[in-house]
C-alpha atoms as a PDB file:
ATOM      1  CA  UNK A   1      -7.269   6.183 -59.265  1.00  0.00           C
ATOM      2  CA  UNK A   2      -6.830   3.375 -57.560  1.00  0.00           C
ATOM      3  CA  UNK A   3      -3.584   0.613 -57.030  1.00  0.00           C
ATOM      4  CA  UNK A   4      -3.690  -2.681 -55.812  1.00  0.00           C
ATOM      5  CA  UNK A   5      -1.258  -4.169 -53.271  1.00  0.00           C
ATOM      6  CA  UNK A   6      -0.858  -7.557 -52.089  1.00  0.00           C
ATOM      7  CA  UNK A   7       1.167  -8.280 -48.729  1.00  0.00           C
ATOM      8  CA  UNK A   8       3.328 -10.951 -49.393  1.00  0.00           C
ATOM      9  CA  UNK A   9       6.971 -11.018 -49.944  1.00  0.00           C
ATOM     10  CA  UNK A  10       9.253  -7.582 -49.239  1.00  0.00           C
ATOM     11  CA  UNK A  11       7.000  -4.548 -46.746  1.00  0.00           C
ATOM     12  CA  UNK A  12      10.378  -2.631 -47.262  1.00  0.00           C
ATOM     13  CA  UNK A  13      10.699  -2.564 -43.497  1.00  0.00           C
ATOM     14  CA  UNK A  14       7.397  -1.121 -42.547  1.00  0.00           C
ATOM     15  CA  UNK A  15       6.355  -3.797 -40.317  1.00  0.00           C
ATOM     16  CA  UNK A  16       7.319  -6.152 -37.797  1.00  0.00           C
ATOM     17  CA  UNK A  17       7.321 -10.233 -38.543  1.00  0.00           C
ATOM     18  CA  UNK A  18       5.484 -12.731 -36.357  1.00  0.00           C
ATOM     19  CA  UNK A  19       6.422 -16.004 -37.830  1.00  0.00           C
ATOM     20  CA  UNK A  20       5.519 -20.099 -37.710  1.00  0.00           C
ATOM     21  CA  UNK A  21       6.554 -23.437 -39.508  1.00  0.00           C
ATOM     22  CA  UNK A  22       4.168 -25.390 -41.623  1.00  0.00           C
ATOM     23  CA  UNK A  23       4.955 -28.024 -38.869  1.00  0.00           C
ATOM     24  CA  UNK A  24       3.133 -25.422 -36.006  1.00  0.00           C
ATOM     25  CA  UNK A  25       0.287 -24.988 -38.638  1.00  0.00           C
ATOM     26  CA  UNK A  26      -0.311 -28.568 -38.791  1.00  0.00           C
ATOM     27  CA  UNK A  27      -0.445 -29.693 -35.293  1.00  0.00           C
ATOM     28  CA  UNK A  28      -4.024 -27.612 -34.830  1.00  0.00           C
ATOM     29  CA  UNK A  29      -6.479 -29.716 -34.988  1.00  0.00           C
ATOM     30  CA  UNK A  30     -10.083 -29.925 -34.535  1.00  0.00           C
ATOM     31  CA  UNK A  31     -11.415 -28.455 -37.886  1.00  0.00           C
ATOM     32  CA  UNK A  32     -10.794 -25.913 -39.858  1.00  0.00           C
ATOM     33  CA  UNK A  33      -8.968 -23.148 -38.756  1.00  0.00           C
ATOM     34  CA  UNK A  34      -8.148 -19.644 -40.275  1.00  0.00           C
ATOM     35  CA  UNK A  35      -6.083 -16.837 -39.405  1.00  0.00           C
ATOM     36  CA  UNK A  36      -4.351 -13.693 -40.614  1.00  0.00           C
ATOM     37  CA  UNK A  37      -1.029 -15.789 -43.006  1.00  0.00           C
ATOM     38  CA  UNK A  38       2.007 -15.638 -41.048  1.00  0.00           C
ATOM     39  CA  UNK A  39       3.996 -18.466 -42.987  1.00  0.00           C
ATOM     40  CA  UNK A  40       7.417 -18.545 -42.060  1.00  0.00           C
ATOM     41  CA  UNK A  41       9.702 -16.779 -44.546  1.00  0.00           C
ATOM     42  CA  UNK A  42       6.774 -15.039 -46.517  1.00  0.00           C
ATOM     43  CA  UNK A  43       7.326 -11.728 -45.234  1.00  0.00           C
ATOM     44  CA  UNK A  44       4.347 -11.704 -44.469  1.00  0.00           C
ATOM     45  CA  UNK A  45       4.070  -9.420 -40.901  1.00  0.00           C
ATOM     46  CA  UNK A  46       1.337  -8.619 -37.810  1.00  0.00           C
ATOM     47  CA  UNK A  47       0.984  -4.725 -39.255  1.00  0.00           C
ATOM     48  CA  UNK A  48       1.533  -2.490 -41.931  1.00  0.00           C
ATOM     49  CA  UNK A  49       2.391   1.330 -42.563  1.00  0.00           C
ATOM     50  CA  UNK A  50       0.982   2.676 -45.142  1.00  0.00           C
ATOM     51  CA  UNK A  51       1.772   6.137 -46.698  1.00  0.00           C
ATOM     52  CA  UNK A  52       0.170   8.261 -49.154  1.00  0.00           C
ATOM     53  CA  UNK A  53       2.945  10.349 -48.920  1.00  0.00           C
ATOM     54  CA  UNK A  54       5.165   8.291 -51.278  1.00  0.00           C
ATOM     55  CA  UNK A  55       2.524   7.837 -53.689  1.00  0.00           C
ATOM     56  CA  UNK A  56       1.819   9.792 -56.281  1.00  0.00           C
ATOM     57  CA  UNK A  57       0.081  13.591 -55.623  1.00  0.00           C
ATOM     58  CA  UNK A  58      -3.320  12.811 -57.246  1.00  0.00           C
ATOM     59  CA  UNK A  59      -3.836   8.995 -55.750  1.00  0.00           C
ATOM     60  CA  UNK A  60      -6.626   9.883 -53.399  1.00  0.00           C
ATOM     61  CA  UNK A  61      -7.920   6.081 -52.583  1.00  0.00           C
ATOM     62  CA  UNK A  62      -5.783   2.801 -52.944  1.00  0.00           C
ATOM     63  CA  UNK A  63      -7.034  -1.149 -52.185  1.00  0.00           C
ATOM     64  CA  UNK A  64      -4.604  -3.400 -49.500  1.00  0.00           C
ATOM     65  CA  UNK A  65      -4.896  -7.055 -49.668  1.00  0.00           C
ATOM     66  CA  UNK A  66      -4.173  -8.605 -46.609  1.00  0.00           C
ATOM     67  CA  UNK A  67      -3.687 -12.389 -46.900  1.00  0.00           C
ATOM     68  CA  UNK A  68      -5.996 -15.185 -44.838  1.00  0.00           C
ATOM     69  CA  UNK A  69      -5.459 -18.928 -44.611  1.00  0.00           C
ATOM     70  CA  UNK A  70      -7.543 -21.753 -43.540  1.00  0.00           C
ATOM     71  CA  UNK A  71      -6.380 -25.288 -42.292  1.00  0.00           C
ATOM     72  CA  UNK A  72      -7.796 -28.575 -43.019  1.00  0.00           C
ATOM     73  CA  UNK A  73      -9.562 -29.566 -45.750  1.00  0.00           C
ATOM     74  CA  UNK A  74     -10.864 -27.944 -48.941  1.00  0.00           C
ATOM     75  CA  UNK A  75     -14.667 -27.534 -49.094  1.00  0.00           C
ATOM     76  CA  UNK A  76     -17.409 -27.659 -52.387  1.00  0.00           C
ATOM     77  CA  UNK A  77     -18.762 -24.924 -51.052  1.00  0.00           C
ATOM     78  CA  UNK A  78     -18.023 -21.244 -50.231  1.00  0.00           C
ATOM     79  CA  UNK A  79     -17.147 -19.863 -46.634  1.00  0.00           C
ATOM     80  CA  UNK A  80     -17.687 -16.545 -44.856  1.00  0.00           C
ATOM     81  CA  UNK A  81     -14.776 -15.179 -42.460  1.00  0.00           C
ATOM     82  CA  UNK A  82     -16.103 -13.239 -39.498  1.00  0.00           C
ATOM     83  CA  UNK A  83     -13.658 -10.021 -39.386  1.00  0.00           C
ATOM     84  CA  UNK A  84     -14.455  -7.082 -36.739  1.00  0.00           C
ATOM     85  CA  UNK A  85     -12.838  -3.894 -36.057  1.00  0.00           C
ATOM     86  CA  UNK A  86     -11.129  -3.928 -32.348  1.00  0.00           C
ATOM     87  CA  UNK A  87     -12.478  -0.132 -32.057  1.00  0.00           C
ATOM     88  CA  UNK A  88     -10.465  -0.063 -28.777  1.00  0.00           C
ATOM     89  CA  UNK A  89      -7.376  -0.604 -30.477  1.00  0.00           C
ATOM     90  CA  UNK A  90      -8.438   1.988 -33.604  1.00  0.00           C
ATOM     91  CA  UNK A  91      -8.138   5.386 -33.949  1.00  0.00           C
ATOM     92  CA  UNK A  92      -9.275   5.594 -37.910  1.00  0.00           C
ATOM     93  CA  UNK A  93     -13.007   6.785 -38.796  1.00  0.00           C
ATOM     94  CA  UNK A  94     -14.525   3.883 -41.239  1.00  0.00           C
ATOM     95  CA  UNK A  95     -16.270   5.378 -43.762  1.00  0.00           C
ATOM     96  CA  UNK A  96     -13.699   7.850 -43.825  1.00  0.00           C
ATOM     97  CA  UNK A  97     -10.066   6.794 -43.961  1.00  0.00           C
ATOM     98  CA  UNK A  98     -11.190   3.237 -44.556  1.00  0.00           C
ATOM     99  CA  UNK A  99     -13.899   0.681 -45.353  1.00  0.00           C
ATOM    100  CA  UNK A 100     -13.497  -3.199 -46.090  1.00  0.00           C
ATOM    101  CA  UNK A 101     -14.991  -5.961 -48.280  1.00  0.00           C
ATOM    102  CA  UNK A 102     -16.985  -9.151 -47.323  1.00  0.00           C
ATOM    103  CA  UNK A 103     -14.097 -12.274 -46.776  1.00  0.00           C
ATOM    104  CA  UNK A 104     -14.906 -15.457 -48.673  1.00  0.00           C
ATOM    105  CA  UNK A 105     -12.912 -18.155 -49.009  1.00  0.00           C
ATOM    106  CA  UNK A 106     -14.018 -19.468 -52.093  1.00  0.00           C
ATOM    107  CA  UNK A 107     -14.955 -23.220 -53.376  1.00  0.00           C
ATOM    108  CA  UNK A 108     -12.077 -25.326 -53.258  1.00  0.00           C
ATOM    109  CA  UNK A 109      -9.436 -22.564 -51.744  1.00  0.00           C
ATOM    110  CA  UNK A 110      -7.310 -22.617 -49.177  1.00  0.00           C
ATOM    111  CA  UNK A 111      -6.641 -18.279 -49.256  1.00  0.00           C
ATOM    112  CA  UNK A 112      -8.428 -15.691 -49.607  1.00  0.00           C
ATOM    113  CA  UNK A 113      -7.760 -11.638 -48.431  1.00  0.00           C
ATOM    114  CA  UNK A 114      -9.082  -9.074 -46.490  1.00  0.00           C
ATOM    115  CA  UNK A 115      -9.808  -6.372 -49.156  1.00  0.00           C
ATOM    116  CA  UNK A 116      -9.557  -2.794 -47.295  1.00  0.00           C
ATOM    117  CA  UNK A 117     -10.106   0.647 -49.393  1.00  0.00           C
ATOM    118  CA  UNK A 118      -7.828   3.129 -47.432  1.00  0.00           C
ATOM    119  CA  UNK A 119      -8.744   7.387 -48.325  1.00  0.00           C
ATOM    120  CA  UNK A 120      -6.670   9.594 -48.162  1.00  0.00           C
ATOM    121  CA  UNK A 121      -8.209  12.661 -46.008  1.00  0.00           C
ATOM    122  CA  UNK A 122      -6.866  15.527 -44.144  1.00  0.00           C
ATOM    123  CA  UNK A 123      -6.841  13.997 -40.929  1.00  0.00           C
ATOM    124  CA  UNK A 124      -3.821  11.494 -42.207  1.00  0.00           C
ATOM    125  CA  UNK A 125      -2.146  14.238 -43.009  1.00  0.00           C
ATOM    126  CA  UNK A 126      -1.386  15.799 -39.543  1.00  0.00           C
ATOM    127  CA  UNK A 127      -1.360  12.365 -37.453  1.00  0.00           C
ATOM    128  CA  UNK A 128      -0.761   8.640 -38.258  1.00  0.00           C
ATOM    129  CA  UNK A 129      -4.124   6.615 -37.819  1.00  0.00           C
ATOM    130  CA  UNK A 130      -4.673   2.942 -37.601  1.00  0.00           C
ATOM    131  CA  UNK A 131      -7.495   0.416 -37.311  1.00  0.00           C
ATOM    132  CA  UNK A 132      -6.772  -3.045 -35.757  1.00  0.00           C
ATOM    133  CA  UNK A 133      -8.954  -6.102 -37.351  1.00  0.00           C
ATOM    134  CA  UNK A 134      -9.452  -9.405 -35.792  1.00  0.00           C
ATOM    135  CA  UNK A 135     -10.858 -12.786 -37.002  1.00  0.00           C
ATOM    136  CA  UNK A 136     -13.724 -14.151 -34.872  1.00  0.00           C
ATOM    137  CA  UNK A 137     -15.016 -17.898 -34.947  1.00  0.00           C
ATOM    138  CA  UNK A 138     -18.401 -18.507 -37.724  1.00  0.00           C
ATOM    139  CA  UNK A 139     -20.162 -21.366 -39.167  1.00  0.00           C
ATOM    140  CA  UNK A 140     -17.190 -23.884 -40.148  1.00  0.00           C
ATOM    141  CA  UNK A 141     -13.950 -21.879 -39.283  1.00  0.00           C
ATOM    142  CA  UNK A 142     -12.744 -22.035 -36.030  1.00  0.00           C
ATOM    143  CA  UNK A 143      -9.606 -19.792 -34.740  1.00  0.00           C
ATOM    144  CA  UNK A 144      -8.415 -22.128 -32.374  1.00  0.00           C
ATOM    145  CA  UNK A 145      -4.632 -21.129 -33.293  1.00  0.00           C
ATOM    146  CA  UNK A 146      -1.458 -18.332 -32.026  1.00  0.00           C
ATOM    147  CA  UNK A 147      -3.633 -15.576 -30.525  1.00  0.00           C
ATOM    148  CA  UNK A 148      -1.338 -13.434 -32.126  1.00  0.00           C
ATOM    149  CA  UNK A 149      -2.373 -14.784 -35.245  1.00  0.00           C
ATOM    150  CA  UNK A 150      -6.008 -13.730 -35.438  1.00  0.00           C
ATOM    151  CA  UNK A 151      -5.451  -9.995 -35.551  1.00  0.00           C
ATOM    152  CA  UNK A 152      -4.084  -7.380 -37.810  1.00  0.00           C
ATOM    153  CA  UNK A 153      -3.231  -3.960 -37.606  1.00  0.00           C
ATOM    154  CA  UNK A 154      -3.271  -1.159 -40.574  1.00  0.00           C
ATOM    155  CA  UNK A 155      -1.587   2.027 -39.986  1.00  0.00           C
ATOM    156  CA  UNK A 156      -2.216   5.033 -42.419  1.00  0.00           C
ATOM    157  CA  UNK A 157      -0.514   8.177 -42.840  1.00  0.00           C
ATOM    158  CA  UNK A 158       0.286  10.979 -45.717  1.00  0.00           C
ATOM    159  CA  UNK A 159       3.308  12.396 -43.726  1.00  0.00           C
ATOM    160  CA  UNK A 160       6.302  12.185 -45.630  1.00  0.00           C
ATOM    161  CA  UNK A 161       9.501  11.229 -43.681  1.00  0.00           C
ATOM    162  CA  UNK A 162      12.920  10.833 -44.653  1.00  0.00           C
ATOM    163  CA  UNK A 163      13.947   6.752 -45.217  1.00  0.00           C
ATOM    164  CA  UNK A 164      15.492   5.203 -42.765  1.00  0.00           C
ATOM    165  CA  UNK A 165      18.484   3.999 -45.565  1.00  0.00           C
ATOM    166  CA  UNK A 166      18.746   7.549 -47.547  1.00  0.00           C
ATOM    167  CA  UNK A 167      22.437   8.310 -46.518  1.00  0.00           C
ATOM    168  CA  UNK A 168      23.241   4.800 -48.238  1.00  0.00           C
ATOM    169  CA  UNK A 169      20.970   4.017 -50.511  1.00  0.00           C
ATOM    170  CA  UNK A 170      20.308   7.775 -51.860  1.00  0.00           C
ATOM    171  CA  UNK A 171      22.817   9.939 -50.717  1.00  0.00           C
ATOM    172  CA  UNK A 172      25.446   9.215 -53.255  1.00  0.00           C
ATOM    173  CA  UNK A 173      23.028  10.046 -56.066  1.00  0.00           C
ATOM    174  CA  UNK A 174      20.625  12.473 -54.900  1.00  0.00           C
ATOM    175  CA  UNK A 175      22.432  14.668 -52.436  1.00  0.00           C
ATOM    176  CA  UNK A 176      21.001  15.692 -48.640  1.00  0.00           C
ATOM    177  CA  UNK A 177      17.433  14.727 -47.971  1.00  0.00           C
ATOM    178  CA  UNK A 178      15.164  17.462 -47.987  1.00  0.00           C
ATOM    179  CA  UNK A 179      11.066  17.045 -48.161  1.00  0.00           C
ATOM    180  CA  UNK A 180      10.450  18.748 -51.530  1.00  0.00           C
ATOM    181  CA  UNK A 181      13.532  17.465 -53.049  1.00  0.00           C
ATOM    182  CA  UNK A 182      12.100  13.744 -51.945  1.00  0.00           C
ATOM    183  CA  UNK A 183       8.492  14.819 -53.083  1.00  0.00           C
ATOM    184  CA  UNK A 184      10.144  15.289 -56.484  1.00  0.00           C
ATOM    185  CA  UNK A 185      12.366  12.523 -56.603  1.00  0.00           C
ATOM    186  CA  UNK A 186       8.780  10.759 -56.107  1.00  0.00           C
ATOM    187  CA  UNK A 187       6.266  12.610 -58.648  1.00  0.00           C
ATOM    188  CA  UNK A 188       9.555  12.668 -61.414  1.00  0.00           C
ATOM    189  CA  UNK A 189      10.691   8.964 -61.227  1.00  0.00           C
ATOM    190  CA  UNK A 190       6.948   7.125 -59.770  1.00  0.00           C
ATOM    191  CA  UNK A 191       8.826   5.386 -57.361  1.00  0.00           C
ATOM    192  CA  UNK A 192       9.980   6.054 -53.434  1.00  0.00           C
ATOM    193  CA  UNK A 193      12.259   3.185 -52.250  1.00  0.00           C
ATOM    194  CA  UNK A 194      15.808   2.687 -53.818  1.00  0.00           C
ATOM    195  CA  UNK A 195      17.057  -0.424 -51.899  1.00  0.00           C
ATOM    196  CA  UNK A 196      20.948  -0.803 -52.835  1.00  0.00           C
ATOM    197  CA  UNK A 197      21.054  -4.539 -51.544  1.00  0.00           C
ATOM    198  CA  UNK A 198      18.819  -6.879 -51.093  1.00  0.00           C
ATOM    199  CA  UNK A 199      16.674  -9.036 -54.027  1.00  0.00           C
ATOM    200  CA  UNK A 200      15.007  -5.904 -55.384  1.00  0.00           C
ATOM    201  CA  UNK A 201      18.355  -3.853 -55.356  1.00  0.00           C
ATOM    202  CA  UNK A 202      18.553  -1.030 -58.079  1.00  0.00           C
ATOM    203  CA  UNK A 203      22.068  -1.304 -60.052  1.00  0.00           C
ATOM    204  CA  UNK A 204      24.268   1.379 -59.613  1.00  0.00           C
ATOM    205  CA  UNK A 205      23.601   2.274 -63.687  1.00  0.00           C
ATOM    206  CA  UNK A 206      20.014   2.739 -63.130  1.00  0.00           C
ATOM    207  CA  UNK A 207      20.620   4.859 -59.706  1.00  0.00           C
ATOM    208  CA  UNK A 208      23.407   7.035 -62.346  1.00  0.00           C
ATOM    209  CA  UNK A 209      20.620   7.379 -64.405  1.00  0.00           C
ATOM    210  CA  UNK A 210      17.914   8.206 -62.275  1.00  0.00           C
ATOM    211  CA  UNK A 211      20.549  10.901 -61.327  1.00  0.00           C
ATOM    212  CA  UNK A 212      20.923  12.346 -64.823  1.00  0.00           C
ATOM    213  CA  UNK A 213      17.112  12.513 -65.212  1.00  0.00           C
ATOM    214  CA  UNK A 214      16.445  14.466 -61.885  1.00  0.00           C
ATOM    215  CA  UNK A 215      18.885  17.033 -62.620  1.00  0.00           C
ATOM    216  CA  UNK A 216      17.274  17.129 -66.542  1.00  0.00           C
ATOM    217  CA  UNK A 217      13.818  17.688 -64.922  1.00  0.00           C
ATOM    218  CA  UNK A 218      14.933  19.875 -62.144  1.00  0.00           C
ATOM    219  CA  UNK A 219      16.701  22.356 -64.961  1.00  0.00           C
ATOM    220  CA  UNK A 220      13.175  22.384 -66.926  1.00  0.00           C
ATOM    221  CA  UNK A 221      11.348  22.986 -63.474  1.00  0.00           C
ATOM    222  CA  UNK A 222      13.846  25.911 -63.108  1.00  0.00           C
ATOM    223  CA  UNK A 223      12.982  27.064 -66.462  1.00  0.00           C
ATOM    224  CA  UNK A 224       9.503  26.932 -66.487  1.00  0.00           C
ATOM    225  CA  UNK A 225       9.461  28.549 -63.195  1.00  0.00           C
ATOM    226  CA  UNK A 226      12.023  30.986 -63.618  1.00  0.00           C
ATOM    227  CA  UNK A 227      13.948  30.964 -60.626  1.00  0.00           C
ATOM    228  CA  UNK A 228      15.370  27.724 -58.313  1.00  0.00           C
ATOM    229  CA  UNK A 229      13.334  25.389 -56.521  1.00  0.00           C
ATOM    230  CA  UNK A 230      13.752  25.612 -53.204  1.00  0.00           C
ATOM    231  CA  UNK A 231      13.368  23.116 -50.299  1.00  0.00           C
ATOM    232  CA  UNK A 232      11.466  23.845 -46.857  1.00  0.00           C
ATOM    233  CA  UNK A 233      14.766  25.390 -45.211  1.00  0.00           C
ATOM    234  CA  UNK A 234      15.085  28.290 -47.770  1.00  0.00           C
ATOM    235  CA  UNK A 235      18.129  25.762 -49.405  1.00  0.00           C
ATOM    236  CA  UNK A 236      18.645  25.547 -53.372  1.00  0.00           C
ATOM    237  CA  UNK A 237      17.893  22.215 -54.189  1.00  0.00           C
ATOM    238  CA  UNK A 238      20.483  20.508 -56.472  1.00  0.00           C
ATOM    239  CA  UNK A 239      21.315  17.084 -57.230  1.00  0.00           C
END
């Protein structure tokens, strides 16, 4: 099974911005130019955490798309982007935890994306790896722009932690954090963040409800199991 995600607006926190204006883009010169997007505003960061912990139990492979520009003018033809792997500043096995797609920019485009396949493998699962990518010069597309724009790093785990916003955001309707009661909350409802502000803010009348179906499905879990489920400190887990 695999999901597709595409890094522009809203990384729920998980990475940290390294902005421009359009005007600082179009002072380069010299040719075309590309570089990892960092368009002011987009939300668009340096890195990314990924987790396979707040995805759902049987997702064992899953597709980032992280998003490439190119300055100057449009072309009739198609145009290769040189990406490497900075092994020096990587600690994940490609091949393994990872493996990425040929970058085109297509005829006539001015974006394109670095398409990388991340696994999800045991080693993930007892420490956070990461792989670092960087954009080198090639026939037509220079990178004479922000060093800090020309790289990009990935960082993938499957180590469930408790969010950084849970006594606001989750608190109220899902009671103390606890890792099973959170790995429920995600493989009952198919979803892991519950921002309370914010432009992709969950009204309270859908967090009431999300309530009233974890306690439904907790009761039938109960049932079916005959006994309570309990969390990793020994506690009955209630909401």
């Amino acid at each position: 099974m695999k999901l597709k995600y595409t890094l522009f607006a809203g990384i729920c926190g998980m990475a940290t911005l390294y902005s421009c204006s359009t005007d600082e883009i179009d002072t380069f010169s010299g040719g075309a130019q590309v570089y990892f997007e960092r368009a002011a505003g987009s939300g668009t960061a340096d890195s990314l955490t990924y987790s396979f912990a707040v995805q759902a139990a049987d997702l064992e492979s899953d597709v980032i798309e992280i998003p490439i520009v190119v300055t100057g003018k449009a072309t009739e033809y198609d145009r290769n982007v040189k990406v490497v792997v900075d092994a020096s500043l990587s600690t994940a096995v490609e091949g393994k935890e990872y493996a990425i797609s040929p970058v085109v920019i297509p005829a006539g485009a001015f974006k394109t994306a670095l398409k990388v396949q991340i696994n999800r493998t045991e080693a993930i699962a007892e420490k956070e790896r990461y792989v670092t990518f960087l954009i080198l010069p090639s026939e037509g597309l220079g990178t004479d722009v922000n060093p800090g724009w020309i790289d990009y790093k990935l960082k993938i785990n499957d180590i469930l932690t408790q969010p950084a916003r849970w006594i606001y955001d989750c608190l109220p309707y899902f009671g103390v954090y606890s890792q099973v009661k959170y790995r429920f909350i995600i493989d009952t409802l198919g979803i892991w963040d519950f921002p309370s502000s914010g432009d992709n803010a969950i009204p309270k009348a859908q967090m009431l409800f999300y309530k009233d179906k974890m306690k439904s499905e907790l009761a039938k879990w109960e049932k079916a199991n005959g006994g309570p489920m309990l969390d990793e400190r020994g506690n009955k887990i209630s909401f």
